[in-house]
N, C-alpha and C. Protein backbone atom coordinates (compact mmCIF):
# COMPACT_ATOMS: atom_id res chain seq x y z
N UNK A 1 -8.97 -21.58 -2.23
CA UNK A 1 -9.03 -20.18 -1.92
C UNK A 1 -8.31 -19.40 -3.01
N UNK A 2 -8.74 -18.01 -3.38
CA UNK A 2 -8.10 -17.40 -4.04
C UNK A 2 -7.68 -16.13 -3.55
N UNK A 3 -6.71 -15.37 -4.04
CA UNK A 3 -5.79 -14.02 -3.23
C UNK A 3 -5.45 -13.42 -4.34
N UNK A 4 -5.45 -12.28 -3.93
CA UNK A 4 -5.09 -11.14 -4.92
C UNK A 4 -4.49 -10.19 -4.35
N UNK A 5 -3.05 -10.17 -5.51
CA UNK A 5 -1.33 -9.23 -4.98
C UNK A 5 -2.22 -8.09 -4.42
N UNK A 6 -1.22 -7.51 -3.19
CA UNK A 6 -1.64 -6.38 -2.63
C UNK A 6 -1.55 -5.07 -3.76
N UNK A 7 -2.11 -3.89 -3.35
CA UNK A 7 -1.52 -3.06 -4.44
C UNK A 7 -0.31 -2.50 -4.04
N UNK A 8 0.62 -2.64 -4.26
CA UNK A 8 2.27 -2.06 -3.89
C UNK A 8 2.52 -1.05 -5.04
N UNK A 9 3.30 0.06 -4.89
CA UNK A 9 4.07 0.23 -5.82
C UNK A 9 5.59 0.43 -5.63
N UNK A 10 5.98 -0.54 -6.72
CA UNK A 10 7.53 -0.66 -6.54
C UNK A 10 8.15 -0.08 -7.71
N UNK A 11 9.45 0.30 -7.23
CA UNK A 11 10.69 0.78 -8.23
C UNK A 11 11.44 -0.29 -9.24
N UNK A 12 11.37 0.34 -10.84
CA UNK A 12 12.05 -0.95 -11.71
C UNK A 12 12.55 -0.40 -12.89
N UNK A 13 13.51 -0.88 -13.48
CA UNK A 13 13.99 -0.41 -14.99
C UNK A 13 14.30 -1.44 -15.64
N UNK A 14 13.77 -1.29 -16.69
CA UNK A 14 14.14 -2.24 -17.98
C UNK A 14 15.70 -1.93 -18.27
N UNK A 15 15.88 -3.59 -18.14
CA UNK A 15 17.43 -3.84 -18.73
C UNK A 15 17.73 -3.51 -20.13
N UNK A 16 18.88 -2.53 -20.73
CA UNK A 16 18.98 -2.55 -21.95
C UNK A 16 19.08 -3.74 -22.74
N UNK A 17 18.05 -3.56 -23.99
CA UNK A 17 18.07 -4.86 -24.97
C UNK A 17 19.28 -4.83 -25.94
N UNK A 18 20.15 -4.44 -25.68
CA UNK A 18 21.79 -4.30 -26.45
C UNK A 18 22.73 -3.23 -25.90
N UNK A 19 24.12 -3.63 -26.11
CA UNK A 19 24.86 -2.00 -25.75
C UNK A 19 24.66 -1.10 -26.22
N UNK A 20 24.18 -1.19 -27.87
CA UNK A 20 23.69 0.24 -28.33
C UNK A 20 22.66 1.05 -27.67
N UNK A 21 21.91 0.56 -26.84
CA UNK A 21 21.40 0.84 -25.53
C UNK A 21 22.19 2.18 -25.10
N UNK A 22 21.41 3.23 -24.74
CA UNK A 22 21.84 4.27 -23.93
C UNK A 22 21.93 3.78 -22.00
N UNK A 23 23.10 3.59 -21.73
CA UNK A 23 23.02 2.75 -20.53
C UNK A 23 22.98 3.65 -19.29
N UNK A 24 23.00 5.08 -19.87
CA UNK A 24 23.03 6.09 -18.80
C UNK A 24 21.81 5.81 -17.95
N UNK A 25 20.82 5.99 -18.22
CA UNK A 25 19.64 5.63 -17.37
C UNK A 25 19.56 4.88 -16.67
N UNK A 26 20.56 3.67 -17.23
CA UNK A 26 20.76 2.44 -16.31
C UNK A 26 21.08 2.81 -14.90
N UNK A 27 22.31 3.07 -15.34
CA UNK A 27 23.50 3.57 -14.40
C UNK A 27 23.18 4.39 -13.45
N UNK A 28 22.14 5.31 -13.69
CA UNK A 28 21.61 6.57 -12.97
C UNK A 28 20.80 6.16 -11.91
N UNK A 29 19.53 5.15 -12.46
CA UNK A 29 19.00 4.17 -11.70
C UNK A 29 19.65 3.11 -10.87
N UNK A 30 20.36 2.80 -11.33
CA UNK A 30 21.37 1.88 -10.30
C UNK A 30 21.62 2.03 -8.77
N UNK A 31 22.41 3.51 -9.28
CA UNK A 31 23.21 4.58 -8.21
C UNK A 31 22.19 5.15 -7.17
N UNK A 32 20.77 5.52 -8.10
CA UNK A 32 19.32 6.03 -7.34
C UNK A 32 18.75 5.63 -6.47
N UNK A 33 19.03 3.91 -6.46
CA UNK A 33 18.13 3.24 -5.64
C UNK A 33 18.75 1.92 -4.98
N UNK A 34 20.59 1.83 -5.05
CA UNK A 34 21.26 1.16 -4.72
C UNK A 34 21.01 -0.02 -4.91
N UNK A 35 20.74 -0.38 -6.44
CA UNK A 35 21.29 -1.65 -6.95
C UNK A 35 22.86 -2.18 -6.91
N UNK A 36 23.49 -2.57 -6.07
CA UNK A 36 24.72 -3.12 -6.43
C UNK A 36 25.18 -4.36 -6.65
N UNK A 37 24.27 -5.18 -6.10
CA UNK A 37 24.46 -6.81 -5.76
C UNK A 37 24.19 -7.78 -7.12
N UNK A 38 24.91 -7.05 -8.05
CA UNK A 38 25.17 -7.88 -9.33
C UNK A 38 26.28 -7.94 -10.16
N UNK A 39 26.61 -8.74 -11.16
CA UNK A 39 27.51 -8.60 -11.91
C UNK A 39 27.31 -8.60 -13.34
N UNK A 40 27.97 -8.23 -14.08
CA UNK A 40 27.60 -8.14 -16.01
C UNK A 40 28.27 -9.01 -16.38
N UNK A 41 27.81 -9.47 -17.42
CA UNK A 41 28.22 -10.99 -18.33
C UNK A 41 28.58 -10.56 -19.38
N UNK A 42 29.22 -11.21 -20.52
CA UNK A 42 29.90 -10.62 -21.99
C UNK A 42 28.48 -10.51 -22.10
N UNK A 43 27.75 -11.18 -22.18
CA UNK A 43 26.33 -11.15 -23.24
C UNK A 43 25.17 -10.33 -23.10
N UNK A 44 25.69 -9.75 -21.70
CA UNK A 44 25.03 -8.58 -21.74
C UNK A 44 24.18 -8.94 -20.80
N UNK A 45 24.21 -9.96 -19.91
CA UNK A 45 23.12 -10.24 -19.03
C UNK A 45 24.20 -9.93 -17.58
N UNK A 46 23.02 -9.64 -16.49
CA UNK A 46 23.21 -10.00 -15.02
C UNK A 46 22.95 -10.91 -14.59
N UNK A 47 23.83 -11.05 -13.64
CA UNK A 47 23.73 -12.11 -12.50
C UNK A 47 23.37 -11.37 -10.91
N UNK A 48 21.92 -11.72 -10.78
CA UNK A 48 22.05 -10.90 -9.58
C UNK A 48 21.53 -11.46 -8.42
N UNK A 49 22.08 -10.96 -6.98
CA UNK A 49 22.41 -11.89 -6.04
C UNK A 49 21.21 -11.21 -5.33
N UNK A 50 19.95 -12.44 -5.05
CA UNK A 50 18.34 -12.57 -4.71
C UNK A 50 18.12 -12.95 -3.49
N UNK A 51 17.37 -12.69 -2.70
CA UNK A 51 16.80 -13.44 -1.61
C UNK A 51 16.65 -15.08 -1.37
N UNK A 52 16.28 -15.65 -3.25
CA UNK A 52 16.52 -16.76 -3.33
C UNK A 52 17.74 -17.41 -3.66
N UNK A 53 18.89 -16.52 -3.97
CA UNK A 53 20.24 -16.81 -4.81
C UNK A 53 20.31 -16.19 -6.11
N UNK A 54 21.32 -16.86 -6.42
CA UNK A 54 21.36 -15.56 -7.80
C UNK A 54 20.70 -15.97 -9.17
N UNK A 55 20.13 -14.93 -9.66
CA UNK A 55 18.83 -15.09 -10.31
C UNK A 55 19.97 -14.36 -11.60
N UNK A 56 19.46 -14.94 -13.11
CA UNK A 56 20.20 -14.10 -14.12
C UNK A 56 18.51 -13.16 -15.11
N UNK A 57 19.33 -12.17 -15.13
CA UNK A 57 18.60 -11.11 -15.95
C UNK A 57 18.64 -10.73 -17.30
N UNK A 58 18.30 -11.30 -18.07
CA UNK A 58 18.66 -11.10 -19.76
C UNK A 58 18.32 -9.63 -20.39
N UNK A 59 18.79 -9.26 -21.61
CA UNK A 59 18.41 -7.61 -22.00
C UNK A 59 16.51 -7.70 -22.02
N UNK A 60 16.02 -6.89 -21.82
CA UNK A 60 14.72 -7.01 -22.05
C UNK A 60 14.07 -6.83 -20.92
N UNK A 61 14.68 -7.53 -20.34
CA UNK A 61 14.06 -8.09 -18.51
C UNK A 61 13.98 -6.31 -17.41
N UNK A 62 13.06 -6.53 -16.59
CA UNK A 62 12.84 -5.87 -15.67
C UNK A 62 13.27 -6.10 -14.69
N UNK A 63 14.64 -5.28 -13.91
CA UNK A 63 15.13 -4.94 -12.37
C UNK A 63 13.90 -4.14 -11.83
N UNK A 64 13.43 -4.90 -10.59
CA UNK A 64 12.50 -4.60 -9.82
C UNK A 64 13.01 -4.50 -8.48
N UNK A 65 13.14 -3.58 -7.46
CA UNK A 65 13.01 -3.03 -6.73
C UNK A 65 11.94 -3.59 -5.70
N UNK A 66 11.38 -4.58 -4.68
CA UNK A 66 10.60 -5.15 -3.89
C UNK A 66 10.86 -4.34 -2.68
N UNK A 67 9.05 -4.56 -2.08
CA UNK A 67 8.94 -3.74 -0.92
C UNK A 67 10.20 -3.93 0.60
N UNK A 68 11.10 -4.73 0.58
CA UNK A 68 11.54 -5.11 1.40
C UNK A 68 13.46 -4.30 1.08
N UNK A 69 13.21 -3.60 0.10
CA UNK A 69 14.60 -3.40 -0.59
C UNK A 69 14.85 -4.03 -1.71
N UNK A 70 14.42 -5.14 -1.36
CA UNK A 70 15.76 -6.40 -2.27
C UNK A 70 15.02 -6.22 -3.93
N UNK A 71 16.11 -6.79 -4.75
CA UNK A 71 15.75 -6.91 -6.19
C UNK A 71 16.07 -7.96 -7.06
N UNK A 72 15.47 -8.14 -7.84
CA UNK A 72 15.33 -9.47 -8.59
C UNK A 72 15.07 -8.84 -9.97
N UNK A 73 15.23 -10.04 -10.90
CA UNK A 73 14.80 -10.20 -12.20
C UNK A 73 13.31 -10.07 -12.57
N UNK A 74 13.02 -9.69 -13.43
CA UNK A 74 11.54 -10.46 -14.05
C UNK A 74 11.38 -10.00 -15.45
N UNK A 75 10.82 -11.37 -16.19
CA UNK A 75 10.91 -10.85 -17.72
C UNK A 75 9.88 -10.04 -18.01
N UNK A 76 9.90 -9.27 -19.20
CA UNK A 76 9.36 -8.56 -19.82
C UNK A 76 7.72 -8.93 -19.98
N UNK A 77 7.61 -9.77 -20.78
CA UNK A 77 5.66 -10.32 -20.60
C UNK A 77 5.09 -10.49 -19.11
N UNK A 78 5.98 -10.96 -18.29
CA UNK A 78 5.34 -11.12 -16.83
C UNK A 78 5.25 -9.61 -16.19
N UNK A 79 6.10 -8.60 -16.42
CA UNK A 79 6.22 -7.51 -15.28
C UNK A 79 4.89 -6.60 -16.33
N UNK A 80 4.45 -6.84 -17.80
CA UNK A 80 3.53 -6.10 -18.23
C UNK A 80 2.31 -6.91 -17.70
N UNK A 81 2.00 -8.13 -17.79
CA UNK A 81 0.86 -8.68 -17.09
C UNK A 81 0.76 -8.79 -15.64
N UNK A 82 1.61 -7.90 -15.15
CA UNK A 82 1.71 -8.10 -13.19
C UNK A 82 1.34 -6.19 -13.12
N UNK A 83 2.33 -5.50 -13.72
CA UNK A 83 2.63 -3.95 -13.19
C UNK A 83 1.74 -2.52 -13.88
N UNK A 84 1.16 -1.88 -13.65
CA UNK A 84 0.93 -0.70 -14.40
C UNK A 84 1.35 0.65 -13.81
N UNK A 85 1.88 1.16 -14.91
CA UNK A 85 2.47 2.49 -14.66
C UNK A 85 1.85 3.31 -13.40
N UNK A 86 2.45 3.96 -12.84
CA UNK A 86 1.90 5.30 -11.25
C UNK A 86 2.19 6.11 -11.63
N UNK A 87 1.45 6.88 -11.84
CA UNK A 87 1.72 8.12 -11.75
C UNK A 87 2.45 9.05 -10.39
């Protein structure tokens, strides 16, 4: 059998790819949509605490926002071959 994702649209921001990164947006988004359930690493990555456990998020990567609340990781090539922009 085959299935195809519902159409959802969910809330997400790309993780800054360095500190030179303007992180305000981050931060703004964070606060917006009550991301809190993570922590920052020297290297610039998260650790963030998932439905499945804690999942790490590297710069690049997409915080996604799922229909249920919860949020997770997902890299960059997967969330462009999964997501398209809403207007």
């Amino acid at each position: 059998m085959k299935y195809r994702k519902k159409p959802v649209v969910i809330e997400a921001i790309r993780l800054p790819l360095s500190s030179d990164d303007n992180l305000e947006d981050f931060h703004a988004w964070c606060r917006l949509v009550g991301f809190e359930n993570f922590t920052s690493e020297r290297d610039e990555t998260l650790s963030i605490e998932t439905l499945e456990g804690t999942m790490l998020a590297n710069p690049g990567d997409w915080i996604i926002r799922g229909v249920a609340g919860e949020f997770y990781p997902c890299q960059d090539s997967i969330f462009k071959a999964t997501y398209d922009a809403v207007e």
